[in-house]
N, C-alpha and C. Protein backbone atom coordinates (compact mmCIF):
# COMPACT_ATOMS: atom_id res chain seq x y z
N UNK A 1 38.89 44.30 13.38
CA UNK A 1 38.01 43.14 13.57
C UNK A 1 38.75 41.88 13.18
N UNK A 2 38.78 40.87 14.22
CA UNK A 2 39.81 39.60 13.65
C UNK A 2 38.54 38.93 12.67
N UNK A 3 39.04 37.72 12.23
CA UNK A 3 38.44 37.21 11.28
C UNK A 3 37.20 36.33 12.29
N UNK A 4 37.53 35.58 12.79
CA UNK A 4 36.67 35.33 13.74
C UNK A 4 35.38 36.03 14.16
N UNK A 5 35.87 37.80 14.53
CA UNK A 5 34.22 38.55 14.50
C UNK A 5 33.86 38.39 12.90
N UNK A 6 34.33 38.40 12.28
CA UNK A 6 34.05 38.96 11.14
C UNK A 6 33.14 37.74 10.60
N UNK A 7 33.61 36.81 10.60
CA UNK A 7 32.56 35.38 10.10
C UNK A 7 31.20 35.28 11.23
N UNK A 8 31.51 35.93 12.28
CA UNK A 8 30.13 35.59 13.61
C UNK A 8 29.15 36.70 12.52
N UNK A 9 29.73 37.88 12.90
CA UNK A 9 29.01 39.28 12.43
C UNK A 9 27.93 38.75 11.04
N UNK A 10 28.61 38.07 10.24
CA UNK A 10 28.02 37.81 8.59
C UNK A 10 27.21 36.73 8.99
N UNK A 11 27.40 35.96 9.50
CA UNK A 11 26.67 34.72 10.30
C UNK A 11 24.84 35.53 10.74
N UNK A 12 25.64 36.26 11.71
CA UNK A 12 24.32 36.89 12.52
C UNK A 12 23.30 37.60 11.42
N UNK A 13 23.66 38.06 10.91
CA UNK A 13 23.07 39.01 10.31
C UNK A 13 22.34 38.12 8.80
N UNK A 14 23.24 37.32 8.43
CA UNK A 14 22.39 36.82 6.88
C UNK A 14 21.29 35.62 7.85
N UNK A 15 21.51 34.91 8.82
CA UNK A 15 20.41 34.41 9.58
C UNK A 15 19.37 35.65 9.83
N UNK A 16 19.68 36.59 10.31
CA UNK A 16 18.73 38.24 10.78
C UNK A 16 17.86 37.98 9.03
N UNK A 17 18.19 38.21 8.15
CA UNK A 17 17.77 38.25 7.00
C UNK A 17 16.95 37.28 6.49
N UNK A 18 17.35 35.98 6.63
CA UNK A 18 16.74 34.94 6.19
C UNK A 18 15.22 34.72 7.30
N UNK A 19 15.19 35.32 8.35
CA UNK A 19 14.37 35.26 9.61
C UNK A 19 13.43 35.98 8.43
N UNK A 20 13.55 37.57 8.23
CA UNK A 20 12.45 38.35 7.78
C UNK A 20 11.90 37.77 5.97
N UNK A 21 12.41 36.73 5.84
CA UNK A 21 12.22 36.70 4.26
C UNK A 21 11.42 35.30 5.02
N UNK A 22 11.41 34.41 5.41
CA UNK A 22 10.82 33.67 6.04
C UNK A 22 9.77 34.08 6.48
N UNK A 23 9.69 34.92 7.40
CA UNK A 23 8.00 35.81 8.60
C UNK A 23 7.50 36.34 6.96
N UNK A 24 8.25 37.16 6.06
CA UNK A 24 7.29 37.54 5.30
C UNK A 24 6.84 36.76 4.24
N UNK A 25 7.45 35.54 4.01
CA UNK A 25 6.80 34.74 2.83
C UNK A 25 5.53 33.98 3.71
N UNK A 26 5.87 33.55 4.52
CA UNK A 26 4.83 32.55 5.54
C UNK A 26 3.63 33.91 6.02
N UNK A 27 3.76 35.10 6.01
CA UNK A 27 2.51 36.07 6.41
C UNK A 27 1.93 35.79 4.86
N UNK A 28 3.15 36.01 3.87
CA UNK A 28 1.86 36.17 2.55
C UNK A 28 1.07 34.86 1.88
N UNK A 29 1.85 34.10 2.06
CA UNK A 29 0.94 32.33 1.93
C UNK A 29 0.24 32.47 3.02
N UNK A 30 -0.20 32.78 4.36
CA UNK A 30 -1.27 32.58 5.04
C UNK A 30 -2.69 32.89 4.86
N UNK A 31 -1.86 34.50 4.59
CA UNK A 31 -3.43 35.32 3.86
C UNK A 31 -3.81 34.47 2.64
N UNK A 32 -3.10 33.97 1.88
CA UNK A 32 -4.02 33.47 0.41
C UNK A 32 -4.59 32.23 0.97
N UNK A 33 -3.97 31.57 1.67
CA UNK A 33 -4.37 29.70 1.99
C UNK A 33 -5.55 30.31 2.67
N UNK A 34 -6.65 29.30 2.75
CA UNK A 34 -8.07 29.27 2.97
C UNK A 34 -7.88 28.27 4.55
N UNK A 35 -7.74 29.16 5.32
CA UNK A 35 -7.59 28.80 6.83
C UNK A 35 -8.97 28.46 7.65
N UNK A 36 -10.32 28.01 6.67
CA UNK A 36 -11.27 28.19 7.44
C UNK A 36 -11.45 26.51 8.60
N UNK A 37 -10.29 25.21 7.82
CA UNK A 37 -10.55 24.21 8.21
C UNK A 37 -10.34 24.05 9.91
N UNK A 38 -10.15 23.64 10.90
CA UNK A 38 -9.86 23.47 11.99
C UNK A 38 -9.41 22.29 12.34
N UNK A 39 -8.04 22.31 13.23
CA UNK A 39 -7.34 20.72 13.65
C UNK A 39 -8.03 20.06 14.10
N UNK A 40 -7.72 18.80 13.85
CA UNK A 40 -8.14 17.60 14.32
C UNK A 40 -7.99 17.60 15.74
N UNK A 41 -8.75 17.64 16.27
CA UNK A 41 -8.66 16.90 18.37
C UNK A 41 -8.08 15.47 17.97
N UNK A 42 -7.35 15.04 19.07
CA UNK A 42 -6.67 13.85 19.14
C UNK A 42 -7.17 13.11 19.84
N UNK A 43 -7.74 11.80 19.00
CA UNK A 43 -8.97 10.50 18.98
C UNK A 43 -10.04 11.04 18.25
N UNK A 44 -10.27 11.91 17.55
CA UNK A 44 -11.48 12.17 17.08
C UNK A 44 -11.67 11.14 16.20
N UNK A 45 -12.87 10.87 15.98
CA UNK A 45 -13.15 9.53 15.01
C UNK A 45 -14.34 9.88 14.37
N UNK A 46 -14.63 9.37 12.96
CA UNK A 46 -15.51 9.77 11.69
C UNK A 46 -16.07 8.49 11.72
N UNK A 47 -17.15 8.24 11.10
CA UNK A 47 -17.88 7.02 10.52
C UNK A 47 -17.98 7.04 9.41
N UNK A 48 -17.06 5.55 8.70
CA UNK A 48 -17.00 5.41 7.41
C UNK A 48 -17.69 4.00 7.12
N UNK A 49 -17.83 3.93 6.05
CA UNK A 49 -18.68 2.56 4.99
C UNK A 49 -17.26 2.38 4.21
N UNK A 50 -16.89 0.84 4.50
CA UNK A 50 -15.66 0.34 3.55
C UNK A 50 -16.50 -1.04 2.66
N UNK A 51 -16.45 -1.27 1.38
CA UNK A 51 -16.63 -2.37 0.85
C UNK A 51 -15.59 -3.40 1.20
N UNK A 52 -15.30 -4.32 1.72
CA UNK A 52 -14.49 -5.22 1.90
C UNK A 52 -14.40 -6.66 1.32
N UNK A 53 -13.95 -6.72 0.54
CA UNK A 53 -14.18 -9.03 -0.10
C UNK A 53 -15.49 -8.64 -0.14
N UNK A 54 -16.15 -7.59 -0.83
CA UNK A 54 -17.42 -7.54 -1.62
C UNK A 54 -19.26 -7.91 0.10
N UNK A 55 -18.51 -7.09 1.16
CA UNK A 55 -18.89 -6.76 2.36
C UNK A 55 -19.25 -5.53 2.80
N UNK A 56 -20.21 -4.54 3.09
CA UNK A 56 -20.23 -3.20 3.76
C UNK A 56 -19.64 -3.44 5.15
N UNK A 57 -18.53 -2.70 5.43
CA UNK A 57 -18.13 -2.66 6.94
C UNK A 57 -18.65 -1.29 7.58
N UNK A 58 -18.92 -1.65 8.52
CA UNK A 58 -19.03 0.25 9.21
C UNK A 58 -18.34 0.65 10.53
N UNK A 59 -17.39 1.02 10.31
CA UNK A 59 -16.79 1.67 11.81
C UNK A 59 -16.59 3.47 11.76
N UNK A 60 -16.18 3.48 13.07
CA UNK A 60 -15.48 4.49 13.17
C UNK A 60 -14.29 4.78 13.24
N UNK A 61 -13.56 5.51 12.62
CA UNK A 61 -12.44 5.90 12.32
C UNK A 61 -11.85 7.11 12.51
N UNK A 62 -10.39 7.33 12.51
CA UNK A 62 -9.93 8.67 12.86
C UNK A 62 -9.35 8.68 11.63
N UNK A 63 -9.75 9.60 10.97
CA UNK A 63 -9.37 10.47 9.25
C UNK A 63 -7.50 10.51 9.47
N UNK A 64 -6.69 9.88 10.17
CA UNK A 64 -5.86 9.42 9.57
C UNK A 64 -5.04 8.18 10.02
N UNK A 65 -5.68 7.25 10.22
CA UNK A 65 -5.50 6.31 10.12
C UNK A 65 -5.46 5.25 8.82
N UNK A 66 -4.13 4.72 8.44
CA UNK A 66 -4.49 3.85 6.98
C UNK A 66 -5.34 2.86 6.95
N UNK A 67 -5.68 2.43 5.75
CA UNK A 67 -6.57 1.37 5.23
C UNK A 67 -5.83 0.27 6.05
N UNK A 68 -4.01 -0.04 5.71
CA UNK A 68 -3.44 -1.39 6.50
C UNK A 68 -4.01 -1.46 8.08
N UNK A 69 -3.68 -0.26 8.76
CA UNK A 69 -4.11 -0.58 10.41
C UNK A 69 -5.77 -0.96 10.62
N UNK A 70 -6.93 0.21 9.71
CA UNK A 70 -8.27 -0.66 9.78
C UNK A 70 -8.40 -1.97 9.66
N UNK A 71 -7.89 -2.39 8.54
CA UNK A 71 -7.86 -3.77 8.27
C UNK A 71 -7.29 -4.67 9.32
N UNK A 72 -6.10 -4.63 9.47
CA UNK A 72 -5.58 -5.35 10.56
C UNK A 72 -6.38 -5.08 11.72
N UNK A 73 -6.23 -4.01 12.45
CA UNK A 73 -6.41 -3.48 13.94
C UNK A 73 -7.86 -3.38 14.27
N UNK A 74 -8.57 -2.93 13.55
CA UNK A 74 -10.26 -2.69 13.29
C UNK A 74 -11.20 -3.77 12.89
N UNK A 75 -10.62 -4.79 11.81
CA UNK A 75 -11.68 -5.73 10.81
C UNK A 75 -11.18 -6.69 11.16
N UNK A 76 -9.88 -7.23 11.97
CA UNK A 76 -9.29 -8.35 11.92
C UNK A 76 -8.76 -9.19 10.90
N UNK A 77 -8.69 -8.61 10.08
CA UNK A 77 -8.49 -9.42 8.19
C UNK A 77 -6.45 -8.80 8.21
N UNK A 78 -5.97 -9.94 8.83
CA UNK A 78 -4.40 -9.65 9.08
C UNK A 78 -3.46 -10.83 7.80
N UNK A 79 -4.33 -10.77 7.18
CA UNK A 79 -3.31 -11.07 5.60
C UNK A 79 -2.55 -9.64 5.16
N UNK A 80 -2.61 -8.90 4.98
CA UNK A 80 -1.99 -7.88 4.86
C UNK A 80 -1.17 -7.24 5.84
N UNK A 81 0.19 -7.48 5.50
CA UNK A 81 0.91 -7.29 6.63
C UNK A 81 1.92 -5.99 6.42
N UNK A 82 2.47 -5.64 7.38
CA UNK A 82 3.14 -4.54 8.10
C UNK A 82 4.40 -4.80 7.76
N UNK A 83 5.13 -4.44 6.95
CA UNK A 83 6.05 -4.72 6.74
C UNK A 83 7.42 -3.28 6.65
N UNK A 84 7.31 -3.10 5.80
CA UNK A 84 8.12 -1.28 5.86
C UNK A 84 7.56 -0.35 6.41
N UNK A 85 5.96 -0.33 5.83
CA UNK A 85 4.92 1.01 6.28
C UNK A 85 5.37 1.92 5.49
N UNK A 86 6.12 2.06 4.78
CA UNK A 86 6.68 3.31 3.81
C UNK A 86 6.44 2.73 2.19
N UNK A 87 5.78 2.21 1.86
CA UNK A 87 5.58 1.49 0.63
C UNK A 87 6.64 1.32 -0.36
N UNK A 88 7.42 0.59 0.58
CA UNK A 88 8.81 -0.17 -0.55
C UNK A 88 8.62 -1.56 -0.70
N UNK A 89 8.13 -2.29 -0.02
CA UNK A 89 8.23 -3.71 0.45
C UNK A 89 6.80 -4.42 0.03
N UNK A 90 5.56 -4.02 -0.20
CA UNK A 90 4.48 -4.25 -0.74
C UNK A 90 4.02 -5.46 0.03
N UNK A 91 4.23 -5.67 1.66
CA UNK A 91 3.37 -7.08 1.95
C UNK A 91 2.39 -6.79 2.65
N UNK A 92 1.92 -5.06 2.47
CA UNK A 92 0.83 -4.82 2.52
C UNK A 92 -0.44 -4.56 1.63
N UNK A 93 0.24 -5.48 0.23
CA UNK A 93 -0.43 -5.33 -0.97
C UNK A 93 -2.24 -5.28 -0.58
N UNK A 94 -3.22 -5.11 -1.16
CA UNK A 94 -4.51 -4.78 -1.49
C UNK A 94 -5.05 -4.90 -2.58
N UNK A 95 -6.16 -5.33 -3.21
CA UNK A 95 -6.56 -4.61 -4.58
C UNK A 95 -7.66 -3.61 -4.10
N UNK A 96 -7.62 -2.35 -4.48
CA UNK A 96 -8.44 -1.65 -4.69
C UNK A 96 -9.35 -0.86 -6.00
N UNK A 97 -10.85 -1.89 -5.94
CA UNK A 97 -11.01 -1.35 -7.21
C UNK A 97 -10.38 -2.25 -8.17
N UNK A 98 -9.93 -3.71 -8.29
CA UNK A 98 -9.02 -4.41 -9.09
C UNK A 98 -7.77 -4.18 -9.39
N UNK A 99 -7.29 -3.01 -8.45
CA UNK A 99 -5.67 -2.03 -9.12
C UNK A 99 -4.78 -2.39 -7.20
N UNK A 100 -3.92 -3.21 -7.42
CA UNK A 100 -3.27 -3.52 -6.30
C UNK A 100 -2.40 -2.08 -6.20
N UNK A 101 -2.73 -2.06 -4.31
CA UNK A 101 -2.32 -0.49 -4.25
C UNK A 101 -1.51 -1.23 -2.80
N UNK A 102 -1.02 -0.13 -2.20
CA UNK A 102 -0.21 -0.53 -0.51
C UNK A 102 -1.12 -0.20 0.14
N UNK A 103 -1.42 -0.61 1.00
CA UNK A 103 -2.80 -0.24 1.87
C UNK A 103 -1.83 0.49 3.35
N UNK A 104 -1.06 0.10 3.03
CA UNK A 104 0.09 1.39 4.30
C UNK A 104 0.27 2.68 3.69
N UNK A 105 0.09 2.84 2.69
CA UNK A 105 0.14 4.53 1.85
C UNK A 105 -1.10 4.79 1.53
N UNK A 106 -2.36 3.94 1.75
CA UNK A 106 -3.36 4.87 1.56
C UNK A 106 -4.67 4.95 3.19
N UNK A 107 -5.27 5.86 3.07
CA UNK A 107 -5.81 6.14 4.25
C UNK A 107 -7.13 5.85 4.09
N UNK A 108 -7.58 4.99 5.41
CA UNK A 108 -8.98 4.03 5.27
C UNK A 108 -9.62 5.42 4.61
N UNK A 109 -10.34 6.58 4.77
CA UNK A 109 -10.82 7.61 4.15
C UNK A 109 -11.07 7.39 2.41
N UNK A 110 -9.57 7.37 2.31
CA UNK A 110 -9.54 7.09 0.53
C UNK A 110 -10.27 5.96 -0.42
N UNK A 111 -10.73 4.93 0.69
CA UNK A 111 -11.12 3.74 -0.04
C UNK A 111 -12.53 3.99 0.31
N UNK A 112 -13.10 4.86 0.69
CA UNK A 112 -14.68 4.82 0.92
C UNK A 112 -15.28 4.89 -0.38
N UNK A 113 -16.35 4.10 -0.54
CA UNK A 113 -16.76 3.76 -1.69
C UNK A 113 -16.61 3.17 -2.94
N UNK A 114 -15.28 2.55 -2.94
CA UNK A 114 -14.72 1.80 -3.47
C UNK A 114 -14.30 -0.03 -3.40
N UNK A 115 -13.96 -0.96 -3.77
CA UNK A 115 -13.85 -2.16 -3.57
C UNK A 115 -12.64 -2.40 -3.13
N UNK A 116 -12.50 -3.04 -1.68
CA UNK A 116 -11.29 -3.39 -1.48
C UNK A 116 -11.78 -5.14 -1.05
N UNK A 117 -10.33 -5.46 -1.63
CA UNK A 117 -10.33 -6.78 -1.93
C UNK A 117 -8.65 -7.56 -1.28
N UNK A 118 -8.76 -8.29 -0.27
CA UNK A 118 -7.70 -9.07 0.69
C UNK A 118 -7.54 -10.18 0.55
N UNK A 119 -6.27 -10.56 1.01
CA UNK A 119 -6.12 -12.18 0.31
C UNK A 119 -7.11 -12.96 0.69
N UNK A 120 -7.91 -12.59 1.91
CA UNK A 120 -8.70 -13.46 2.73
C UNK A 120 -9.99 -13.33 1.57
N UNK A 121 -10.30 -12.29 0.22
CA UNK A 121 -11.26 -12.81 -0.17
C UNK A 121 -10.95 -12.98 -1.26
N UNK A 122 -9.69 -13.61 -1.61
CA UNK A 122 -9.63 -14.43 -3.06
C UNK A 122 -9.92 -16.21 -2.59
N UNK A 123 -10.77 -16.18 -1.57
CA UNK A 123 -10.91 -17.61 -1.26
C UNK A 123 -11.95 -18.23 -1.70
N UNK A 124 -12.53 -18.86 -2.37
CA UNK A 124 -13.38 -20.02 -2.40
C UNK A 124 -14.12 -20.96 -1.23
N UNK A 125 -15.07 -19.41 -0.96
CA UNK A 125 -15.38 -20.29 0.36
C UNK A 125 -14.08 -20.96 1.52
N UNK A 126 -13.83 -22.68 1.98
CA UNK A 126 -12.67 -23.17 2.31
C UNK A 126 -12.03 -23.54 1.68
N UNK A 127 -12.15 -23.05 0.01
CA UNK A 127 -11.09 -23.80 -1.21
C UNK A 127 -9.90 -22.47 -1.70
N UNK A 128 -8.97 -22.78 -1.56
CA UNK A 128 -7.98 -21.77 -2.07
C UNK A 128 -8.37 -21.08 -3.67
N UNK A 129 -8.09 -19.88 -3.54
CA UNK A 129 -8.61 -19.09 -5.02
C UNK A 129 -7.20 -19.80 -6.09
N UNK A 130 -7.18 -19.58 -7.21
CA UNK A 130 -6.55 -20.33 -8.17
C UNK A 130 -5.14 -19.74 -7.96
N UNK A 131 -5.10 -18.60 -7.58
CA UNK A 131 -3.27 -18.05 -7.61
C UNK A 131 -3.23 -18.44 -6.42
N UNK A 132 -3.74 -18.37 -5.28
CA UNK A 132 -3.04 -19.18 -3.93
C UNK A 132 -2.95 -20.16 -4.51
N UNK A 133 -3.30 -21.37 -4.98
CA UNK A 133 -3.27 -22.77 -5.12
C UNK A 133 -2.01 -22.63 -6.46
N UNK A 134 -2.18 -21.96 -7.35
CA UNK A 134 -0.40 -21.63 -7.85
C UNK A 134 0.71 -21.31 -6.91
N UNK A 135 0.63 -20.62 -5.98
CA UNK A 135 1.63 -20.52 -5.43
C UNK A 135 1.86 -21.59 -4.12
N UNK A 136 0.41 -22.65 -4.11
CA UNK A 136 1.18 -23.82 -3.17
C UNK A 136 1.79 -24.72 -4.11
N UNK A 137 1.41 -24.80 -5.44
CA UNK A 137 1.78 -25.69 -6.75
C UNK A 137 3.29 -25.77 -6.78
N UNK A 138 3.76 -24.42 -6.46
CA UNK A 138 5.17 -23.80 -6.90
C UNK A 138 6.02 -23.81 -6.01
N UNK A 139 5.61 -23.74 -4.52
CA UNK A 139 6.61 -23.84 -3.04
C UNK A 139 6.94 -22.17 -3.86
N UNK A 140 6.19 -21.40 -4.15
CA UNK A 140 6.25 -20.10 -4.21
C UNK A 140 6.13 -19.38 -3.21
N UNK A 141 7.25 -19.24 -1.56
CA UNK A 141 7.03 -18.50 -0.67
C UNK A 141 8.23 -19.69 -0.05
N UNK A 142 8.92 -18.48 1.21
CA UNK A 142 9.95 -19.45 1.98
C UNK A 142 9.33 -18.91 3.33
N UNK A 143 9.65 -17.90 3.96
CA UNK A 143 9.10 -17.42 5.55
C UNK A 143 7.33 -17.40 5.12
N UNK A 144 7.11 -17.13 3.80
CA UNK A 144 5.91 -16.54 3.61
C UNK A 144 5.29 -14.89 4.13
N UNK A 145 6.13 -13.78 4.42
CA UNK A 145 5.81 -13.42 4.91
C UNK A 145 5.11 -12.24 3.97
N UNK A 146 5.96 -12.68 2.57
CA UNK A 146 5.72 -11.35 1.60
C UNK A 146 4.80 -12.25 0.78
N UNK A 147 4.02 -13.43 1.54
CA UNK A 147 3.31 -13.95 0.80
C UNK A 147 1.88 -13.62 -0.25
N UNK A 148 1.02 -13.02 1.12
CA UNK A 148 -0.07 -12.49 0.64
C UNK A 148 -0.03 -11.32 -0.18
N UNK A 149 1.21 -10.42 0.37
CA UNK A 149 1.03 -9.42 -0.90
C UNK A 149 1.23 -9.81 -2.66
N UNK A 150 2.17 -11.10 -2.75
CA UNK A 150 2.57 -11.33 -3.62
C UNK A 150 1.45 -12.31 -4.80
N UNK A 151 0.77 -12.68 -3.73
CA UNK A 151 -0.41 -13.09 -4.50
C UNK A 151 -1.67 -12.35 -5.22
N UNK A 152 -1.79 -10.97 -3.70
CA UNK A 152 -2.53 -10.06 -4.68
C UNK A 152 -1.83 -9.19 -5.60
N UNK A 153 -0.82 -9.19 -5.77
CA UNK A 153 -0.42 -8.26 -6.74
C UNK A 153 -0.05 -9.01 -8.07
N UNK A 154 -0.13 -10.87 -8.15
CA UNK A 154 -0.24 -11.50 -9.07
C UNK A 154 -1.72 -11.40 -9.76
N UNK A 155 -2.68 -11.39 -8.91
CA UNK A 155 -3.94 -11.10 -9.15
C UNK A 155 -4.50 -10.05 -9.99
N UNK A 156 -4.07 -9.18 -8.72
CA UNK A 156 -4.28 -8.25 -9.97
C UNK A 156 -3.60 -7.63 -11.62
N UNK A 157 -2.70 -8.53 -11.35
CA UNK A 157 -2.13 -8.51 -12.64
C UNK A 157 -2.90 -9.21 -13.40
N UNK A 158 -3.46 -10.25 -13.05
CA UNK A 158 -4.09 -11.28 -14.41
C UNK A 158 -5.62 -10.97 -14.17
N UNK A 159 -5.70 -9.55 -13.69
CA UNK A 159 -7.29 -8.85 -14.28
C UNK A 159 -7.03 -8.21 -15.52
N UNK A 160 -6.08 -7.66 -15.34
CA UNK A 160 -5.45 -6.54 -16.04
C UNK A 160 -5.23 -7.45 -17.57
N UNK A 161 -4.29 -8.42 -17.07
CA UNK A 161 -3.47 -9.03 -18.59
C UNK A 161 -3.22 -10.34 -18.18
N UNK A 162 -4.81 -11.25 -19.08
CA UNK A 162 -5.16 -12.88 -18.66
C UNK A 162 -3.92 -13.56 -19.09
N UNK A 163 -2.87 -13.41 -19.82
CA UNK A 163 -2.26 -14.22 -20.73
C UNK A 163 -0.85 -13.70 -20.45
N UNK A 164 -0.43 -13.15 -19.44
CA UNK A 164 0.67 -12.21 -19.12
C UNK A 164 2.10 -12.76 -20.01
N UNK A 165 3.12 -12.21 -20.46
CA UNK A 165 4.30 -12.63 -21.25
C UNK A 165 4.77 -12.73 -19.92
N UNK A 166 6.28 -13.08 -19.91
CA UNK A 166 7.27 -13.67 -18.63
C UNK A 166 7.59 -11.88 -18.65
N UNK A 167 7.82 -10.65 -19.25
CA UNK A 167 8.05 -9.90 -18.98
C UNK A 167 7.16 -8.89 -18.31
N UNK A 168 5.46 -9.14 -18.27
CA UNK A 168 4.02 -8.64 -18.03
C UNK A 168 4.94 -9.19 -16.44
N UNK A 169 4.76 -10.18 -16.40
CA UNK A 169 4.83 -11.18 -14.70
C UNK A 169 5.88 -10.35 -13.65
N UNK A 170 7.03 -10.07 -14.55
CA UNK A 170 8.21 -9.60 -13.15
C UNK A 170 8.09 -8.15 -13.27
N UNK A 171 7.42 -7.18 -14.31
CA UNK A 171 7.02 -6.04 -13.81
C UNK A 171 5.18 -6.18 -12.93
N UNK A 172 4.80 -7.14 -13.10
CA UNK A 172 3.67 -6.70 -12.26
C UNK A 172 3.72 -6.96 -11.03
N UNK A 173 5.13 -8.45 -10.62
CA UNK A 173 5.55 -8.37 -9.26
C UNK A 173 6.44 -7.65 -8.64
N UNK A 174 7.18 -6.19 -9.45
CA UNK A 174 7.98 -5.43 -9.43
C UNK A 174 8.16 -5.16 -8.33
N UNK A 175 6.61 -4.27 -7.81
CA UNK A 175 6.77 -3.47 -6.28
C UNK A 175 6.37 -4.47 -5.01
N UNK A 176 7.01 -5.48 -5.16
CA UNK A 176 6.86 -6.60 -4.03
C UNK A 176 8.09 -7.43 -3.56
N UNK A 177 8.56 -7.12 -2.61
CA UNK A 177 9.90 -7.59 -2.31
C UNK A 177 9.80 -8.97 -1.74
N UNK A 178 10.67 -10.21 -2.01
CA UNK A 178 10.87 -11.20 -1.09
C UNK A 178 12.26 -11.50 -0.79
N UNK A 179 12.27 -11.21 0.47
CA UNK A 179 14.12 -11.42 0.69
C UNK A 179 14.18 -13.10 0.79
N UNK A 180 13.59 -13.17 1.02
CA UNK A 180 14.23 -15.26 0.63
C UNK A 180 14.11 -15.47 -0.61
N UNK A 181 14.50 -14.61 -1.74
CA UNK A 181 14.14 -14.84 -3.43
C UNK A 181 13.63 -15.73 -3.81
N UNK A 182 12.63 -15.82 -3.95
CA UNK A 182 11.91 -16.82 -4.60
C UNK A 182 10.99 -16.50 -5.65
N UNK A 183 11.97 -15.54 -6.53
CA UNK A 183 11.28 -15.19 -7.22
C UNK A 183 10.97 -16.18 -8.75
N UNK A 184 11.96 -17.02 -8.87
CA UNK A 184 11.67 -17.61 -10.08
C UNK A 184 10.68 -18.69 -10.00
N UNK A 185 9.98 -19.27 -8.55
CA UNK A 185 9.22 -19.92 -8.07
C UNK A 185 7.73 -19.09 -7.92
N UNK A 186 8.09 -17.92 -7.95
CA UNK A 186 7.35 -16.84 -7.65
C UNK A 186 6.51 -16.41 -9.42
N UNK A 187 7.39 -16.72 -10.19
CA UNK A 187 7.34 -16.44 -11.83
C UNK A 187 6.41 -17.75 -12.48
N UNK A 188 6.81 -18.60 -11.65
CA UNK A 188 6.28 -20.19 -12.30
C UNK A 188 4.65 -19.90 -11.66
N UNK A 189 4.25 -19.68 -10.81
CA UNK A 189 3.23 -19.55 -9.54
C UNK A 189 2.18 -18.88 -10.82
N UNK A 190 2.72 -17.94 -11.24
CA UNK A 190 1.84 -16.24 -11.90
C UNK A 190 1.61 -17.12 -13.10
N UNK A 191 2.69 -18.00 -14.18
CA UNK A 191 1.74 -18.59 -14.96
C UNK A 191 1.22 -19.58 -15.09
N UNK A 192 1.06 -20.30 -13.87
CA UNK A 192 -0.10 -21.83 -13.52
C UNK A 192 -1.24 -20.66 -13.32
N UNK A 193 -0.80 -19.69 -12.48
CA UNK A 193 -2.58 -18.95 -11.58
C UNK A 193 -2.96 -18.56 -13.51
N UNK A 194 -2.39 -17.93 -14.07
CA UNK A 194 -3.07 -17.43 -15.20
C UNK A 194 -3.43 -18.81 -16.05
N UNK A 195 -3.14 -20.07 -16.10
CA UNK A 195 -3.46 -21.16 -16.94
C UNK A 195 -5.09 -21.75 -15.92
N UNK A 196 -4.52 -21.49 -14.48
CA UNK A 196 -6.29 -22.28 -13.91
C UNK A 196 -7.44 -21.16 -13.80
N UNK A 197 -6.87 -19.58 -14.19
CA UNK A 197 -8.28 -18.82 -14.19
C UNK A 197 -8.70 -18.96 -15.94
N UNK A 198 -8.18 -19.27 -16.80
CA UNK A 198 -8.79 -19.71 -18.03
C UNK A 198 -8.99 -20.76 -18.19
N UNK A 199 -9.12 -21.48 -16.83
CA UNK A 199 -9.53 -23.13 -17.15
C UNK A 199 -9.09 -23.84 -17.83
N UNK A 200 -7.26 -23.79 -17.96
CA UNK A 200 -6.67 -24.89 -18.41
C UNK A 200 -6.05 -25.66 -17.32
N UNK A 201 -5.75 -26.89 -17.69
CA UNK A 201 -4.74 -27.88 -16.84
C UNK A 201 -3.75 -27.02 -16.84
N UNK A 202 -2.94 -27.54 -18.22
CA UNK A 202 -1.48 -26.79 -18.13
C UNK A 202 -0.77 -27.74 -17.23
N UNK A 203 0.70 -27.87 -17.99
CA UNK A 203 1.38 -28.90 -17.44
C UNK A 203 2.27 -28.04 -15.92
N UNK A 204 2.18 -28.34 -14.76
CA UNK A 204 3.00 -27.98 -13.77
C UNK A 204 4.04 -27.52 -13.27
């Protein structure tokens, strides 16, 4: 046998092997997994209740579709933007529940019954909410595009912690990327918004 059969032969055969250790691990996880659920048909759609900026919405939905595309594609509320879709980039920030989450990693499903909250309702009526109006204070944003996430995820930081230290501020804007750095404009922004929600002046 040249060496050549000899590497095919061992080839064939530990694949032959790995085939039956495979068919038999996947027969014995089948029997235990609880197979009673059935696939999804493709377009099927559910009716869900979303709280929205403190709103009942009601649509229909397909159980996997995310919270970002309802929002955008469904509710029209396109402050929350599309940016990675893999939740690295956060300019699909959200608060949910007061806890800024990616609304591209979670699925409209998950937020039923819960508070979700968009830049569009940190507004004051037609008056900017106090961290938008920090971050026009600051020229805190260049394309703007990682804008809105960066505001709710300032937000929800100063539910969390009114009085944030400079080190509270750049881990709570951690998971929010801005490639035009603007982050130290971005730092100044987080403690004017935390000086006008305790109703101080505070110097600029």
């Amino acid at each position: 046998m040249s060496r050549r059969q000899f590497i095919g032969s061992m080839g064939a055969s530990t694949l032959a092997g790995a085939g039956t250790l495979v068919i038999a691990a996947s027969g014995s996880i089948a029997g235990a997994a609880d197979v009673s659920g059935e696939a999804l048909s493709p377009g099927e759609v559910n009716p869900l209740t979303l709280r929205v900026n403190g709103q009942p919405r009601s649509l229909l939905v397909d159980p996997r579709w995310t919270l970002l595309f309802v929002l955008r594609e469904k509710l029209g509320l396109t402050a929350a933007k599309a940016g990675c879709e893999r939740g690295e980039c956060g300019a699909c920030t959200v608060l949910i529940d007061g806890v800024p989450r990616y609304a591209c990693m979670t699925l409209a499903a998950e937020a039923e019954g819960l508070e979700v909250t968009t830049l569009e309702g940190l507004m004051r009526g037609e008056e900017l909410g106090p961290v938008q109006q920090a971050f026009a204070e600051h020229d805190a944003f260049q394309c703007g595009y990682c804008t809105p996430g960066q505001i709710i995820a300032v937000e929800g930081m100063l539910r969390k912690s009114p009085a944030p230290t400079p080190d509270e501020i750049r881990i709570g804007v951690s998971g929010n990327l801005c490639r035009c750095g603007t982050y130290a404009h971005i730092f100044k922004a987080a403690r004017r918004a935390a000086e006008l929600k305790r109703g101080e002046g505070g110097a600029r």
